[in-house]
N, C-alpha and C. Protein backbone atom coordinates (compact mmCIF):
# COMPACT_ATOMS: atom_id res chain seq x y z
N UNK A 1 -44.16 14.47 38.36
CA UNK A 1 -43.26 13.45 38.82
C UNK A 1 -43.60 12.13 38.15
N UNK A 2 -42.35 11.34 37.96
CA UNK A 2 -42.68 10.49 37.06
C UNK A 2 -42.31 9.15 38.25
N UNK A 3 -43.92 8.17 38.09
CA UNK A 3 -43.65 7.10 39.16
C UNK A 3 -42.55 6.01 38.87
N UNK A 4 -41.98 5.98 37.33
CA UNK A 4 -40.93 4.62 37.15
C UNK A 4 -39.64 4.99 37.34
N UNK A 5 -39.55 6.45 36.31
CA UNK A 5 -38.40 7.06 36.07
C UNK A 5 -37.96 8.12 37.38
N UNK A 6 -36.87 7.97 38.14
CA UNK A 6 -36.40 9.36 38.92
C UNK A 6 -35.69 10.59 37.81
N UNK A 7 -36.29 11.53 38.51
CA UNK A 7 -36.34 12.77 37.29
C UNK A 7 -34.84 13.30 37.42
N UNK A 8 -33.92 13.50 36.07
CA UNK A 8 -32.86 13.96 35.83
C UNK A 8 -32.62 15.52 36.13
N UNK A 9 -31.90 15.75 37.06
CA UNK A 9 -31.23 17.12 36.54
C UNK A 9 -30.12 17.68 36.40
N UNK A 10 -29.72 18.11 35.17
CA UNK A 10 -28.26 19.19 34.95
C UNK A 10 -27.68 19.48 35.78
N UNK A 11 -26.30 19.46 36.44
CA UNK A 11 -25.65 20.66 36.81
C UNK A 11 -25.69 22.02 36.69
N UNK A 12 -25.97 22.65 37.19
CA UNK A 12 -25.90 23.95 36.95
C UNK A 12 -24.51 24.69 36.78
N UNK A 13 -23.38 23.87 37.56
CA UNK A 13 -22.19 24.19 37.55
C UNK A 13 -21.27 23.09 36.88
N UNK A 14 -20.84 22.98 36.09
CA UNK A 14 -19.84 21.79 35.56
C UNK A 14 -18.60 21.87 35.66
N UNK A 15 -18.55 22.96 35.74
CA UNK A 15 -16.51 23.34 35.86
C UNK A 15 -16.36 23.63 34.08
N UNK A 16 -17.38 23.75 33.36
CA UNK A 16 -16.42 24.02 31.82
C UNK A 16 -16.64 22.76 30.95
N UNK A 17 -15.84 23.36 29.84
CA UNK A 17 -15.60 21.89 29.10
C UNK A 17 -14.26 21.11 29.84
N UNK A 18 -13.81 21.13 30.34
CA UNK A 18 -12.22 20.73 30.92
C UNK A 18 -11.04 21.76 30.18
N UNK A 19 -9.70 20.68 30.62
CA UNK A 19 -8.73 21.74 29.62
C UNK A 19 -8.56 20.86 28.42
N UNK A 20 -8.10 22.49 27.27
CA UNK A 20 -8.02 22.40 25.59
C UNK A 20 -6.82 21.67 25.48
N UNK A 21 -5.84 21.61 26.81
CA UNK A 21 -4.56 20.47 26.28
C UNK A 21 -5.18 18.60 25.95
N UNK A 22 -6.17 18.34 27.16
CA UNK A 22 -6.52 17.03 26.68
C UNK A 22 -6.86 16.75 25.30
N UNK A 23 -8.28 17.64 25.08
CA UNK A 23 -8.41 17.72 23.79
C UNK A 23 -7.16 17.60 22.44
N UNK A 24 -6.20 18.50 22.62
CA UNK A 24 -5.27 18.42 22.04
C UNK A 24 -4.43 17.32 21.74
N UNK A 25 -4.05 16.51 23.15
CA UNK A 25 -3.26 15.64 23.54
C UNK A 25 -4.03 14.58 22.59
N UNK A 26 -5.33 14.37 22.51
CA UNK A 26 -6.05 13.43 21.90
C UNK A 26 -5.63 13.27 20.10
N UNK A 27 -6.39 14.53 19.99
CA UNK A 27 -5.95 14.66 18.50
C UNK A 27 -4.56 14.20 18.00
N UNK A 28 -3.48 14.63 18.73
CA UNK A 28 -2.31 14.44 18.32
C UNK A 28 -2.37 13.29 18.57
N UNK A 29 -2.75 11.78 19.51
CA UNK A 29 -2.60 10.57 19.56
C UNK A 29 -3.55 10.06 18.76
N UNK A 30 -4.18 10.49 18.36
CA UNK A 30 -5.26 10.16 17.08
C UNK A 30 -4.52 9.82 15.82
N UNK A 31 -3.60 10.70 15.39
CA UNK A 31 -3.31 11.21 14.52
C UNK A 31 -1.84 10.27 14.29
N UNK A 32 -1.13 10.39 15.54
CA UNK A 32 0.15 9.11 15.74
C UNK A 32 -0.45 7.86 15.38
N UNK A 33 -1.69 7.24 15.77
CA UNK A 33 -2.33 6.01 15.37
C UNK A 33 -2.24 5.78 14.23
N UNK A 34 -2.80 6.93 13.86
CA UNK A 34 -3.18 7.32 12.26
C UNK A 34 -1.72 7.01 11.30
N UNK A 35 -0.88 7.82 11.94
CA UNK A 35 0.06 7.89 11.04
C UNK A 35 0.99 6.15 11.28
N UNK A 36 0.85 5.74 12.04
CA UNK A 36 1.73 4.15 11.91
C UNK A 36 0.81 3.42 11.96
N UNK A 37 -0.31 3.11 11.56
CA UNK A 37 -1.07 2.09 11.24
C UNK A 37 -1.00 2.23 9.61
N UNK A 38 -1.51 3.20 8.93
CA UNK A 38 -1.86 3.22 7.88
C UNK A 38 -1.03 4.42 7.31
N UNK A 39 -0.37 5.24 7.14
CA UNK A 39 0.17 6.10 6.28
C UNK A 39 1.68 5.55 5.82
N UNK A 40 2.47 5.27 7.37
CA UNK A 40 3.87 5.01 6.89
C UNK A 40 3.82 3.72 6.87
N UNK A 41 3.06 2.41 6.62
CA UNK A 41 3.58 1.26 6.15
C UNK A 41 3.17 1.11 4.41
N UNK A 42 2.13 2.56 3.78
CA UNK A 42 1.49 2.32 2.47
C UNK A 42 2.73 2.95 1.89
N UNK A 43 3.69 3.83 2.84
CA UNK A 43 4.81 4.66 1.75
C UNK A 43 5.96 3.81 2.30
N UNK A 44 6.38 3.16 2.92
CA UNK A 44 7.08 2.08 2.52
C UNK A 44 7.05 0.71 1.23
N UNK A 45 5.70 0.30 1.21
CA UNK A 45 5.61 -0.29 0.35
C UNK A 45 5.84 0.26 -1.25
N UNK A 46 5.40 1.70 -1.10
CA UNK A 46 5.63 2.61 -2.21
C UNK A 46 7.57 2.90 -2.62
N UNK A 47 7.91 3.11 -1.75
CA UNK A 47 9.31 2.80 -1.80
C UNK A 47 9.97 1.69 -2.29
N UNK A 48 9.43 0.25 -1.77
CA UNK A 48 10.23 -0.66 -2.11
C UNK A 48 9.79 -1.14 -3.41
N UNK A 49 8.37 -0.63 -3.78
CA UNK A 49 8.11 -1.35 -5.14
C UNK A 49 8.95 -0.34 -5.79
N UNK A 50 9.43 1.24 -5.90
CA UNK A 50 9.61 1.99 -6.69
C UNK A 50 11.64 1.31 -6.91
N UNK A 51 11.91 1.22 -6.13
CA UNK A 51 13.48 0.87 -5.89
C UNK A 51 13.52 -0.88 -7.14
N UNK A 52 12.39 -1.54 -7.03
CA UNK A 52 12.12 -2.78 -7.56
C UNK A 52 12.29 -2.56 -8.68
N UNK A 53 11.14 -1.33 -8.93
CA UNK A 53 11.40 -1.28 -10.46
C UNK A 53 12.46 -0.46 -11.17
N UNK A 54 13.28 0.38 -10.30
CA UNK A 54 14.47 1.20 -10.57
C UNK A 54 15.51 0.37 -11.17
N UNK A 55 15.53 -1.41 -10.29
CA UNK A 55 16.69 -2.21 -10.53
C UNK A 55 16.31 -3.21 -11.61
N UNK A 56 14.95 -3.00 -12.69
CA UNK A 56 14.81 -4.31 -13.33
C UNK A 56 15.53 -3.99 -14.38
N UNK A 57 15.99 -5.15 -14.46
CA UNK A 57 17.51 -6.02 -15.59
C UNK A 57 16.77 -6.67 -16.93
N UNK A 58 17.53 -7.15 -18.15
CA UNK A 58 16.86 -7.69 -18.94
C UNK A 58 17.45 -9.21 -18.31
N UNK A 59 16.31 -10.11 -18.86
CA UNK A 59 16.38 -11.17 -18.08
C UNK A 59 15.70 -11.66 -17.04
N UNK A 60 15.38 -10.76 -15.89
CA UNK A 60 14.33 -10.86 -14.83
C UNK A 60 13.45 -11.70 -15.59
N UNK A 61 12.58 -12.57 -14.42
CA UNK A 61 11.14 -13.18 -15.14
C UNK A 61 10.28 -12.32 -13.43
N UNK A 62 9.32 -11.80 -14.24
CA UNK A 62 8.50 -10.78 -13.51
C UNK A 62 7.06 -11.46 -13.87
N UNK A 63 6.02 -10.67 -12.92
CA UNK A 63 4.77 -10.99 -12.77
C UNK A 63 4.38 -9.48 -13.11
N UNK A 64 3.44 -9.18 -14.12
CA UNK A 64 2.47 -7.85 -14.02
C UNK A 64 1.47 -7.82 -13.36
N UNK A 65 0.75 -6.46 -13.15
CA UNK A 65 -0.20 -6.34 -12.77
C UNK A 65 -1.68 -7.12 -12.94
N UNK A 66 -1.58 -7.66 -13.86
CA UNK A 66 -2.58 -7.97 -14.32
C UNK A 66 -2.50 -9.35 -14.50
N UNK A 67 -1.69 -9.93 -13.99
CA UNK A 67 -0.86 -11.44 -13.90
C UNK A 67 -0.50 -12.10 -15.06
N UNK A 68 0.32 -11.57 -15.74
CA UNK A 68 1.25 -11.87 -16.72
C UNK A 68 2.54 -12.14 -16.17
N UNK A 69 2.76 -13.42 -16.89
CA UNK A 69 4.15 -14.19 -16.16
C UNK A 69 5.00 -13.90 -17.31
N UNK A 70 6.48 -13.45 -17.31
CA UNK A 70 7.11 -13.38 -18.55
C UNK A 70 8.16 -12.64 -18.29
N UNK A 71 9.31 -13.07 -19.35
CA UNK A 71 11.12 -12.64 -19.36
C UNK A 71 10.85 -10.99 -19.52
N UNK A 72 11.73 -10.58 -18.63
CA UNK A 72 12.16 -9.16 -19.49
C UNK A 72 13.29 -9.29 -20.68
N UNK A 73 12.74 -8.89 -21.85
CA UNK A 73 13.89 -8.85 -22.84
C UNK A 73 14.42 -7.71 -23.23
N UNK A 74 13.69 -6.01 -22.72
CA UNK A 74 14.46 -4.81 -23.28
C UNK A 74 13.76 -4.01 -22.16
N UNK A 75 14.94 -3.17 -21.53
CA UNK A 75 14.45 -2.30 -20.41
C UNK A 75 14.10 -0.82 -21.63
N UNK A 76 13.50 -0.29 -21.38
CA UNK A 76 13.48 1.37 -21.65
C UNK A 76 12.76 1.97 -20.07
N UNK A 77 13.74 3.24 -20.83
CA UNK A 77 12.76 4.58 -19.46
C UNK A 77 11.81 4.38 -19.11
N UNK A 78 11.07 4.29 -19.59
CA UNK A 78 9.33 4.08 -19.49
C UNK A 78 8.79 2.71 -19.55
N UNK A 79 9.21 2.01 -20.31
CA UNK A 79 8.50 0.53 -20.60
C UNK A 79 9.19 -0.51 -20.75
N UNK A 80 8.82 -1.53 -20.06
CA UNK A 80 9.60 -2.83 -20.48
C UNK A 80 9.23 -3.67 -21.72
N UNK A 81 9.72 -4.60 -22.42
CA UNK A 81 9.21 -5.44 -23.46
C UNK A 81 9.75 -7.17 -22.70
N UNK A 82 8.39 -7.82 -22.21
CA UNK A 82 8.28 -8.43 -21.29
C UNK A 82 7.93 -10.11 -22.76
N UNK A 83 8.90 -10.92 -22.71
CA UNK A 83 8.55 -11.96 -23.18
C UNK A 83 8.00 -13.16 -22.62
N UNK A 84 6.65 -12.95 -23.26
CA UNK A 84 5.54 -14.16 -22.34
C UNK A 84 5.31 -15.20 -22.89
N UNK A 85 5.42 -15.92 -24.15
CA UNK A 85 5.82 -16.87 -24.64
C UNK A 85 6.89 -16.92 -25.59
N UNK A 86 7.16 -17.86 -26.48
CA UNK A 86 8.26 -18.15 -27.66
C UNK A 86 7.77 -17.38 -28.79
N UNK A 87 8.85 -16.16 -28.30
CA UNK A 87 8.56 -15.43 -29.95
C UNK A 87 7.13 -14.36 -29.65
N UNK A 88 6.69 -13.83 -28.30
CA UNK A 88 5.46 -13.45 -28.47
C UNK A 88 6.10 -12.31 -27.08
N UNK A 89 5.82 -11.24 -27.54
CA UNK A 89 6.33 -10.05 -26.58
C UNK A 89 5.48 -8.90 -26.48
N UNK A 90 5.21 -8.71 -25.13
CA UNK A 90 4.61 -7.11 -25.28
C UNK A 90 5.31 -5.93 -24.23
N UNK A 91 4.78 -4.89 -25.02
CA UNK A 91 5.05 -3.91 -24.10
C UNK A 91 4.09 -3.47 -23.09
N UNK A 92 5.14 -3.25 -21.24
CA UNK A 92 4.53 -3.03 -20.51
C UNK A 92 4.74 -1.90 -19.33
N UNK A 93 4.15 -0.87 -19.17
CA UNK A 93 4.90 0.18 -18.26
C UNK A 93 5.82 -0.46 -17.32
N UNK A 94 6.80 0.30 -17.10
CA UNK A 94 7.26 0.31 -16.05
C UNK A 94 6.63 -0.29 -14.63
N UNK A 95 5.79 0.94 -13.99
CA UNK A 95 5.09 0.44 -12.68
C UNK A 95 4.19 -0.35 -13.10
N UNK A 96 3.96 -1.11 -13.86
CA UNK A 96 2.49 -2.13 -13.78
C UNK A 96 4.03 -4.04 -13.60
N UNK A 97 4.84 -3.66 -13.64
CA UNK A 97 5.69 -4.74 -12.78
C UNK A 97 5.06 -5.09 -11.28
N UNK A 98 4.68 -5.76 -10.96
CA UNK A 98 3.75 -6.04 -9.62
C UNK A 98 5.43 -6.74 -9.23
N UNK A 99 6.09 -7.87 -9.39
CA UNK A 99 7.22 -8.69 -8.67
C UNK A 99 7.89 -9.23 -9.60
N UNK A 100 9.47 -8.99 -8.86
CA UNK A 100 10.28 -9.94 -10.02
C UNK A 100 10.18 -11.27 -9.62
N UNK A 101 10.24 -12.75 -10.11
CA UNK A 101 10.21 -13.78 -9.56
C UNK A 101 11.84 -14.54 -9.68
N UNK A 102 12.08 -15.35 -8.37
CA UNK A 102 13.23 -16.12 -8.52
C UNK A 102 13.61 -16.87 -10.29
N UNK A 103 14.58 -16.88 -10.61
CA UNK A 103 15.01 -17.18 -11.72
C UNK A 103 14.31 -18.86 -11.65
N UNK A 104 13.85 -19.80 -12.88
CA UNK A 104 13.60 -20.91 -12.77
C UNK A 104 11.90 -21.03 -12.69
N UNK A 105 11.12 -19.45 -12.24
CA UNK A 105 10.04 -19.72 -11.88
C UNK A 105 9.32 -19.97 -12.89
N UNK A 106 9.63 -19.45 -14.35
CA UNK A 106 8.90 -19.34 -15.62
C UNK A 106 8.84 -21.13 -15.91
N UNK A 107 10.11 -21.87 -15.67
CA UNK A 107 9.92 -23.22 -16.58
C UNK A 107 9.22 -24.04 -15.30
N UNK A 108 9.23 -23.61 -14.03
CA UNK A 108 8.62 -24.29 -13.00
C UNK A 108 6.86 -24.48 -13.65
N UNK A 109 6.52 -22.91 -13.91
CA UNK A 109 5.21 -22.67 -14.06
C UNK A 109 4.46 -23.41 -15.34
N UNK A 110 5.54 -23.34 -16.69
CA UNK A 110 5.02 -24.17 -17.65
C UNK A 110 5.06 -26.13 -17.73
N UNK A 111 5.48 -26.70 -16.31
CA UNK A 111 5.43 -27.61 -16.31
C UNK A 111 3.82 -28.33 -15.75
């Protein structure tokens, strides 16, 4: 016998683990958390950037990935040819378009 501690004992009878629906019920609200916190707002965003870049025009002034400010001057399937200064153009995939910007933003930015 222990003089500080009163000594623990087990049940001998517990009734079980409970029922496998709670358990269940859990997982599945686990999993609802799961799924509208973090799954369906990352494939929305995946959507709207993909629709973004479905609609770019020549002309757009866009931002890349990599923060390049500059005109679109030639759409292709695959790649844009993105003019970032006078006379100075490169080519840039498609998805590496991060945002198109309001028209005006390019001469805003070089002031």
């Amino acid at each position: 016998m222990n003089w500080f501690i009163a000594d623990a004992w087990a049940q001998a009878d517990a009734g079980g683990q409970g029922s496998p629906y709670v358990t269940l019920i859990m997982l599945a609200g686990m999993f609802a958390v799961f799924w509208f916190l973090l799954i369906r707002p990352q494939q929305k965003r995946a959507k709207e950037h993909k629709a973004m870049v479905d609609t770019l025009a020549k002309g757009d002034e866009v931002v890349t990935g990599g923060g390049v400010l500059g005109r679109i001057t030639h759409v292709g399937p695959t790649y844009v040819t993105v003019e970032i200064a006078d006379k100075i153009e490169i080519k840039v995939q498609r998805p590496a378009i991060q945002a198109v910007l309001p028209k005006g933003s390019l001469k805003a930015a070089n002031d």
